[in-house]
Protein backbone atom coordinates (compact mmCIF):
# COMPACT_ATOMS: atom_id res chain seq x y z
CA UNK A 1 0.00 0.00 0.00
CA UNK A 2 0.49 3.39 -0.47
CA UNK A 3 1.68 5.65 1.97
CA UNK A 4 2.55 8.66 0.41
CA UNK A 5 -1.18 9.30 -0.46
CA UNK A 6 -2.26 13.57 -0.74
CA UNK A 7 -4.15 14.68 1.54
CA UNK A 8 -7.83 15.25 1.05
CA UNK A 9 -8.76 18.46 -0.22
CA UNK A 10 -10.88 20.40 3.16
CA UNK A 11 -13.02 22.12 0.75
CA UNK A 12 -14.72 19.65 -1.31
CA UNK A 13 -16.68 18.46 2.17
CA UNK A 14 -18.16 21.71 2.69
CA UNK A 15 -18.83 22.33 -1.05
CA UNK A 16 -20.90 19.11 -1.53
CA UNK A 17 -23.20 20.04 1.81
CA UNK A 18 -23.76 23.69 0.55
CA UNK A 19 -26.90 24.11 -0.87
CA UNK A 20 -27.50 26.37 -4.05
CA UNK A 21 -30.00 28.19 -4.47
CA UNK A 22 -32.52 28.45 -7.71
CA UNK A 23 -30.67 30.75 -9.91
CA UNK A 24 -33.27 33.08 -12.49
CA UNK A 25 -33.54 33.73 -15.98
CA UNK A 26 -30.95 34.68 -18.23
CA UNK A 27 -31.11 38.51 -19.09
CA UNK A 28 -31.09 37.53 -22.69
CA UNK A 29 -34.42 34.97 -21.87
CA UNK A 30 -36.39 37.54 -19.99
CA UNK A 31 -36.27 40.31 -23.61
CA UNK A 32 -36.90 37.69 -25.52
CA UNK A 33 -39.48 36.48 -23.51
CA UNK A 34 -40.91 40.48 -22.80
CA UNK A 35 -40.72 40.45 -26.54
CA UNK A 36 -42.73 37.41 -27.33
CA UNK A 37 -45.64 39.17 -24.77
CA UNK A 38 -44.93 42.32 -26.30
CA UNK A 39 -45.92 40.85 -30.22
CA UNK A 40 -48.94 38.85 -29.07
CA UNK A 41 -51.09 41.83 -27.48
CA UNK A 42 -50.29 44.22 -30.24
CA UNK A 43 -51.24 41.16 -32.36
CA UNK A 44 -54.46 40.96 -30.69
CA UNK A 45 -54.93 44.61 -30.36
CA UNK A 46 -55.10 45.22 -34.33
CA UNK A 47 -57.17 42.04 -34.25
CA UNK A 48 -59.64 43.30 -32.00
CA UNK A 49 -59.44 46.87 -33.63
CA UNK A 50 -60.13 45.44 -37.02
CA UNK A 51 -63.07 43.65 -35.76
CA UNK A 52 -64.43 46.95 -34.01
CA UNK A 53 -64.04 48.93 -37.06
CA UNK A 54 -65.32 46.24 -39.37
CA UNK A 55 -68.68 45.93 -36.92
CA UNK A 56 -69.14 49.80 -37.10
CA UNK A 57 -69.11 49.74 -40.59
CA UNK A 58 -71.31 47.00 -40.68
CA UNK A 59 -74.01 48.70 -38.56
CA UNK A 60 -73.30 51.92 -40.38
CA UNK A 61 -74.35 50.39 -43.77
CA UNK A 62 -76.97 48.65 -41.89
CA UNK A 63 -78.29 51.92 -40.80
CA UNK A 64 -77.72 53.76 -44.45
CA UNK A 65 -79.55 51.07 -46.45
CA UNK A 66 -82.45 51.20 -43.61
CA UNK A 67 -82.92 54.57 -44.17
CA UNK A 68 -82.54 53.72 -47.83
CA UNK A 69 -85.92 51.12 -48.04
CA UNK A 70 -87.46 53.36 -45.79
CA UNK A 71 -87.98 51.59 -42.44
């Protein structure tokens, strides 16, 4: 056997019983992800304008051709 063997290294004992903690997002994830958000509501937004300006119309010429027949 052996005896010349190096001694163990003190630190490698108290690094495997410390305890990490959750790290967060990468800086890079979080824009991209702010981004993503960002592109779906004004997505929806011209949607949902679009739809509004295509219902007012709708009643508008509704109203016009009404008025038109007479009722």
């Amino acid at each position: 056997m052996n005896k010349n063997l190096k001694p163990r290294n003190p630190f490698v004992a108290l690094a495997k019983f410390r305890k990490a903690g959750v790290h967060g997002k990468p800086a890079k994830s979080l824009r991209r992800q702010e981004k993503q958000v960002l592109a779906k509501t004004v997505k929806q937004s011209v949607e949902s304008w679009q739809k509004c300006i295509s219902l007012k119309s709708a009643s508008a010429m509704a109203s016009v051709y009404l008025s038109f027949i007479g009722v």
